[in-house]
N, C-alpha and C. Protein backbone atom coordinates (compact mmCIF):
# COMPACT_ATOMS: atom_id res chain seq x y z
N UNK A 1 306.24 17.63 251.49
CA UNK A 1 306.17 18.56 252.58
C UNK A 1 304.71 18.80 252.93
N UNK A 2 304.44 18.68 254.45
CA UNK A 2 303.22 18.59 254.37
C UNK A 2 302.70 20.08 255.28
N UNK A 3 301.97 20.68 254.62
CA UNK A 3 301.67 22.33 255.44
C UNK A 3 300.44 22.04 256.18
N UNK A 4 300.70 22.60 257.63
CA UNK A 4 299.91 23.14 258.49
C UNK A 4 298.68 23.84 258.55
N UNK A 5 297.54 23.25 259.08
CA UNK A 5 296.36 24.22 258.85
C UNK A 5 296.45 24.65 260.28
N UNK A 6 297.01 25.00 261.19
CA UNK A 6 297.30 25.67 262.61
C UNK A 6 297.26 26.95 261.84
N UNK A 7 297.93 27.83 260.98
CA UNK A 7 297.51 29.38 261.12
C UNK A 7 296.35 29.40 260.53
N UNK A 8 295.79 28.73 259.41
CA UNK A 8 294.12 28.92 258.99
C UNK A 8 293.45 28.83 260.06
N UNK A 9 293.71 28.09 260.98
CA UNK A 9 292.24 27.67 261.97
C UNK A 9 292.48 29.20 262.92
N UNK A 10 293.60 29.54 263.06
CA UNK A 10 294.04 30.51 264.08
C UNK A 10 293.26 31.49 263.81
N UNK A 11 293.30 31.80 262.22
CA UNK A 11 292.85 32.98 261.41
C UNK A 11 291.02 32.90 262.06
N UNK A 12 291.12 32.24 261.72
CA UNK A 12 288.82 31.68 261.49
C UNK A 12 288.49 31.93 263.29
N UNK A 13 289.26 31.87 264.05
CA UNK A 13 288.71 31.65 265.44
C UNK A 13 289.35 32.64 265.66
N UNK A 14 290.14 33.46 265.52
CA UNK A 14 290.28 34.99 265.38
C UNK A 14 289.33 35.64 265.42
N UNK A 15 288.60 35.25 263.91
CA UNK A 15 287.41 36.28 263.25
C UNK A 15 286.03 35.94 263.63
N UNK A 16 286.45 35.13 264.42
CA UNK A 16 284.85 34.41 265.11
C UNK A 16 284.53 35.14 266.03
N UNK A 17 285.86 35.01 266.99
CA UNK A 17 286.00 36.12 268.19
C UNK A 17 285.64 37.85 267.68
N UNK A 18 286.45 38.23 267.36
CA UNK A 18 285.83 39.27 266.98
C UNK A 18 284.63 39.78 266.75
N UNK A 19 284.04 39.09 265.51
CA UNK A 19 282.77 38.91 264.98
C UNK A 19 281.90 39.30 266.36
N UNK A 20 282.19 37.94 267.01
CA UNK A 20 281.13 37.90 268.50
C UNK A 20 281.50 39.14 269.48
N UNK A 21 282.36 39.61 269.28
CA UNK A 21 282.42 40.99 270.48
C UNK A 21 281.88 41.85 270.25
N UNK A 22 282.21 42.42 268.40
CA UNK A 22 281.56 43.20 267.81
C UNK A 22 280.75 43.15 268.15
N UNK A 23 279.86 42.35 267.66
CA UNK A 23 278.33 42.50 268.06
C UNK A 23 277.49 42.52 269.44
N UNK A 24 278.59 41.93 270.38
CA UNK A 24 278.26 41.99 271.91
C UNK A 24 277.80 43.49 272.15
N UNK A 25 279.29 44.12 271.02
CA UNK A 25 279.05 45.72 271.96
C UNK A 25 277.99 46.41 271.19
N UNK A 26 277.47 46.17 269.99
CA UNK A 26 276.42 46.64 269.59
C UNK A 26 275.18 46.39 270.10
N UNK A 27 274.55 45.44 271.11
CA UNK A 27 273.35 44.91 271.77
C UNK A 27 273.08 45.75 272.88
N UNK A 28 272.11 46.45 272.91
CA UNK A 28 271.72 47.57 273.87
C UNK A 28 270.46 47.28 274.58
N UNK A 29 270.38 47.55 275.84
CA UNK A 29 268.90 46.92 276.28
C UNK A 29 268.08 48.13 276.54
N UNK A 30 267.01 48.34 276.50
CA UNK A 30 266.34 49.25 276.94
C UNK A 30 265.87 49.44 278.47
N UNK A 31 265.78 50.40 279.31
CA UNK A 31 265.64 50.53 280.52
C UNK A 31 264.50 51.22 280.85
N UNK A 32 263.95 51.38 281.92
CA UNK A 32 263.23 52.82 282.08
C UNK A 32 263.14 53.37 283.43
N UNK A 33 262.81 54.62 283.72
CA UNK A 33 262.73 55.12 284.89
C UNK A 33 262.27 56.09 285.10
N UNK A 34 261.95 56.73 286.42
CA UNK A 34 260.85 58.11 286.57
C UNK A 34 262.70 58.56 287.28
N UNK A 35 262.72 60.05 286.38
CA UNK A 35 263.46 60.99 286.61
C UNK A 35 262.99 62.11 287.23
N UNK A 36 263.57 62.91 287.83
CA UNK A 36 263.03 64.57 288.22
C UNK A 36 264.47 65.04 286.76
N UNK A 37 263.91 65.85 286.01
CA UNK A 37 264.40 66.53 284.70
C UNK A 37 264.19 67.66 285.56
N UNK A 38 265.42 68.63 285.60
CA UNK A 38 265.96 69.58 285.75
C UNK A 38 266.55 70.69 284.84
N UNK A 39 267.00 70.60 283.97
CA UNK A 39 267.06 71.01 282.59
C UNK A 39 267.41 70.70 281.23
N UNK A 40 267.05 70.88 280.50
CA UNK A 40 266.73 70.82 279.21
C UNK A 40 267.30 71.66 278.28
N UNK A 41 268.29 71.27 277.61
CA UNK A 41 269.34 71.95 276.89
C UNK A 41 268.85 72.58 275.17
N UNK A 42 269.26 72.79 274.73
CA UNK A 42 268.82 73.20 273.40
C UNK A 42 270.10 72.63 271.95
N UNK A 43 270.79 71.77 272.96
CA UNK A 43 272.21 70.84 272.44
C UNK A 43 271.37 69.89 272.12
N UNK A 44 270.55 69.07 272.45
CA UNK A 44 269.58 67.67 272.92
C UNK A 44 269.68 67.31 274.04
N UNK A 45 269.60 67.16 275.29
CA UNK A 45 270.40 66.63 276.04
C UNK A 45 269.52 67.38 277.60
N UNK A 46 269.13 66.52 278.29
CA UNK A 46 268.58 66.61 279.40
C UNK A 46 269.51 66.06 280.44
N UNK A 47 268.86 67.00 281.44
CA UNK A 47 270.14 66.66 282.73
C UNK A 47 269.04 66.52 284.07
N UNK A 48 269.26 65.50 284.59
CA UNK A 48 268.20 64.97 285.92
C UNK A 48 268.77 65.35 286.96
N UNK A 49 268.27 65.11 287.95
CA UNK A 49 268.36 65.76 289.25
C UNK A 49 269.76 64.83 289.88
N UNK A 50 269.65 63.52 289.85
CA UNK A 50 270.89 62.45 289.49
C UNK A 50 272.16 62.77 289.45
N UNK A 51 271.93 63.72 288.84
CA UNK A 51 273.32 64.33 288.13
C UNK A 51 273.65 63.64 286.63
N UNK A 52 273.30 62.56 286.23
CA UNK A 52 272.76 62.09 284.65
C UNK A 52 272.59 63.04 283.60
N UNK A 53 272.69 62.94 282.07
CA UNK A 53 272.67 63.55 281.15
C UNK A 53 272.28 62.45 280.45
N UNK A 54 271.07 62.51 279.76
CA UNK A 54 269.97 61.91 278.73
C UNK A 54 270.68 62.52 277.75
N UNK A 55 271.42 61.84 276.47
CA UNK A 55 270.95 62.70 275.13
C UNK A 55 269.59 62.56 274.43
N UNK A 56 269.06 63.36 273.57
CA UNK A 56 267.90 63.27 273.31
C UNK A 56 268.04 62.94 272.04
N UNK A 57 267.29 61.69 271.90
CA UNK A 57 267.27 60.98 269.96
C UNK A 57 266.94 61.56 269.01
N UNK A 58 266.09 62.52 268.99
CA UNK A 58 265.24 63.45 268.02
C UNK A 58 265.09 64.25 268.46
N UNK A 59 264.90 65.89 267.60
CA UNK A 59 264.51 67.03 267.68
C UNK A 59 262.68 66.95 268.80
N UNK A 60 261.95 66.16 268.02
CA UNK A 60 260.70 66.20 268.97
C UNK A 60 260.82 65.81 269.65
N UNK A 61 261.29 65.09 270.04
CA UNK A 61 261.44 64.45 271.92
C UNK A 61 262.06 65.35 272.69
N UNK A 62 263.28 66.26 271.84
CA UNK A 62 263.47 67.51 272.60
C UNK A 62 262.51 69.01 273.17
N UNK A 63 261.84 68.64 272.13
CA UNK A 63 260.01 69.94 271.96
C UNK A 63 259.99 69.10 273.33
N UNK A 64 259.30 67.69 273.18
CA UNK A 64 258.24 67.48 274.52
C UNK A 64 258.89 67.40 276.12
N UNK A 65 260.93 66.89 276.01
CA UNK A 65 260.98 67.20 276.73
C UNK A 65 260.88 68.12 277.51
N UNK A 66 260.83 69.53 276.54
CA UNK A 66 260.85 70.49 277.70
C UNK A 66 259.45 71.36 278.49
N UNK A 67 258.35 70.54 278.12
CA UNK A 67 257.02 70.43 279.07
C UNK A 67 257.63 69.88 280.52
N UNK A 68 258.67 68.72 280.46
CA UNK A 68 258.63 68.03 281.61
C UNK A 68 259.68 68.71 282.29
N UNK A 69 260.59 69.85 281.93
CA UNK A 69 261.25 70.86 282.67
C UNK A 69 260.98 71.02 283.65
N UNK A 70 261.84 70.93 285.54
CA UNK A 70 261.07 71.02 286.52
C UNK A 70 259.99 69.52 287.23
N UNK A 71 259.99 69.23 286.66
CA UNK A 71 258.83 67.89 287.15
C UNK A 71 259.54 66.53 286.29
N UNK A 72 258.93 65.64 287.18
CA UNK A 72 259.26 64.37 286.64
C UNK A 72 258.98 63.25 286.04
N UNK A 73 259.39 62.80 284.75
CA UNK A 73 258.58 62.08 284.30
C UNK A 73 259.34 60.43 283.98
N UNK A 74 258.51 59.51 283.36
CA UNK A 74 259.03 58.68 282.94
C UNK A 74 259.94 58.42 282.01
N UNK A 75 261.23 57.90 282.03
CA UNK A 75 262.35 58.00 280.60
C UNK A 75 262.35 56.69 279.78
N UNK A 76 262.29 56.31 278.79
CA UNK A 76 262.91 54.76 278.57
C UNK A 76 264.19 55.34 277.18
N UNK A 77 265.20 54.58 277.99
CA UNK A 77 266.54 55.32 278.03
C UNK A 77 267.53 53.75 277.18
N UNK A 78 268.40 53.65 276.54
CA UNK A 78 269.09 52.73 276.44
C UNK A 78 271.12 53.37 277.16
N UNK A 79 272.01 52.55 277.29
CA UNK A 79 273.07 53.00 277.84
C UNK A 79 274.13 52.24 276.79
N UNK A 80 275.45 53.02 276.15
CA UNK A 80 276.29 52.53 275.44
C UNK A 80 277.50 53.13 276.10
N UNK A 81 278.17 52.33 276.50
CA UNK A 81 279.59 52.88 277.27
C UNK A 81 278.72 53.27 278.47
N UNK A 82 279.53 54.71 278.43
CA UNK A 82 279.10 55.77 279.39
C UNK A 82 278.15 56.91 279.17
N UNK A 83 277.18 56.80 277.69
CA UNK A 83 276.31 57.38 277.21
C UNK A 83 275.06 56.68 277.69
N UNK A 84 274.11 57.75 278.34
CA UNK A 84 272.49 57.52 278.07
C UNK A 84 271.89 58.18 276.88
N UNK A 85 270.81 57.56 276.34
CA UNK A 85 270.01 58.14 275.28
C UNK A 85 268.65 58.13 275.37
N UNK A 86 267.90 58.65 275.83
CA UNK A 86 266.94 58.53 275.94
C UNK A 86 265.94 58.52 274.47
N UNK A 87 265.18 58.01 274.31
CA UNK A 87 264.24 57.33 273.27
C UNK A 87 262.85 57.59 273.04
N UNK A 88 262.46 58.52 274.77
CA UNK A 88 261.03 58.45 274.76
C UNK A 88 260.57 59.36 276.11
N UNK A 89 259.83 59.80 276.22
CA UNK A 89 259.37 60.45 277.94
C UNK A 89 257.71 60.40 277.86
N UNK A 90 257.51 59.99 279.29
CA UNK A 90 255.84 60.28 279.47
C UNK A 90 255.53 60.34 280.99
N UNK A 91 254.70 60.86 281.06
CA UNK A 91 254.70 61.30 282.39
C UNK A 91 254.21 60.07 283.34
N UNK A 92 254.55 60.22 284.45
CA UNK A 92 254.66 59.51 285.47
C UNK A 92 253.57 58.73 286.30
N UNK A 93 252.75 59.30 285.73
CA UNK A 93 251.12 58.91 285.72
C UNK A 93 250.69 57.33 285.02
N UNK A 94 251.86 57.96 283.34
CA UNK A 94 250.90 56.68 282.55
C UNK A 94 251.90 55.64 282.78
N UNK A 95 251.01 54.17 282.03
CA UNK A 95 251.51 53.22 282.24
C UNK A 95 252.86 52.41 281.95
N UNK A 96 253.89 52.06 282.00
CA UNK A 96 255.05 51.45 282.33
C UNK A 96 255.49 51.42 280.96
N UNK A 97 256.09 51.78 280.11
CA UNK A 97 256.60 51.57 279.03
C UNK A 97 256.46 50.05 278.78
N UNK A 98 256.26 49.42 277.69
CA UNK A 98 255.97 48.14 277.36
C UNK A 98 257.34 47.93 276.35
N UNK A 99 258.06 47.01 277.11
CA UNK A 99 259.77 46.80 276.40
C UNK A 99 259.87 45.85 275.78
N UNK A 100 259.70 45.49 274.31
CA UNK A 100 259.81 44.11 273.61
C UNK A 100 260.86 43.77 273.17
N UNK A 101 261.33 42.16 273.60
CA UNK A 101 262.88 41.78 272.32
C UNK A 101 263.01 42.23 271.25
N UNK A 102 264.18 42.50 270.83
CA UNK A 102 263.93 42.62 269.26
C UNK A 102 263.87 41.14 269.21
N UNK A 103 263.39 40.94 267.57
CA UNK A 103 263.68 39.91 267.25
C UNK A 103 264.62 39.36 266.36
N UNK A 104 265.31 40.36 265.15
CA UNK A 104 266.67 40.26 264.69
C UNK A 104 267.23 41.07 265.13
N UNK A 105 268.93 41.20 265.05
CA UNK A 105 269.49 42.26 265.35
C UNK A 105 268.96 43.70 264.14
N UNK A 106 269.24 44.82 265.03
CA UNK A 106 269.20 46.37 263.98
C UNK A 106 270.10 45.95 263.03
N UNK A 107 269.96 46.22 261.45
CA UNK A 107 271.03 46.77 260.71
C UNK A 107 271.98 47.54 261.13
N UNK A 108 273.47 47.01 260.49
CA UNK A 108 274.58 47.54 261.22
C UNK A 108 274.89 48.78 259.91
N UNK A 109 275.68 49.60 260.33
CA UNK A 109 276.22 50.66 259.10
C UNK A 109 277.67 50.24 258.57
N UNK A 110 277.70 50.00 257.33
CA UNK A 110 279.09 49.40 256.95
C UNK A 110 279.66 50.90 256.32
């Protein structure tokens, strides 16, 4: 009797697929843009004139956002789903955020 490797291969190109989506949805690009910031929450979380909601990555980026309360500054922001996160702010003056590839992927959390 001779057995089938049709469900092994099924199995492996299953987990290939997967594998590769997974990680599709983990790849985030970084963006940037001059916002008018309107307020500044004490949750993390900035809200632009847009109508947008920045969450804010860190406690200090929350301190500095709220200098830029009212006025507008530069964001470099990444997007997951329907979440923004902002990463960084500087005012609108200085120069262009400088956006590099990564070069491996981030460590994932198992």
């Amino acid at each position: 009797m001779k057995k089938s490797l049709f469900p092994l291969g099924l199995a492996i190109t299953v987990l290939l697929i997967t594998s590769t989506l997974s990680f599709a949805k983990m790849a985030v690009s970084l963006q940037q843009k001059v916002v008018q910031i309107t307020t500044v929450s004490t949750s993390g979380s900035l809200e632009a004139a847009d109508g947008s909601t920045y969450y804010l990555r860190s406690e200090p980026l929350q301190e500095k956002a709220l200098s830029f309360e009212g006025k507008q500054a530069r964001i470099l922001f990444y997007q997951s789903g329907t979440t923004l996160t902002c990463v960084e702010l500087a005012p609108v003056s200085s120069p262009e955020f400088e956006i590099k590839p990564l070069k491996s992927p981030p460590p994932t959390a198992r």
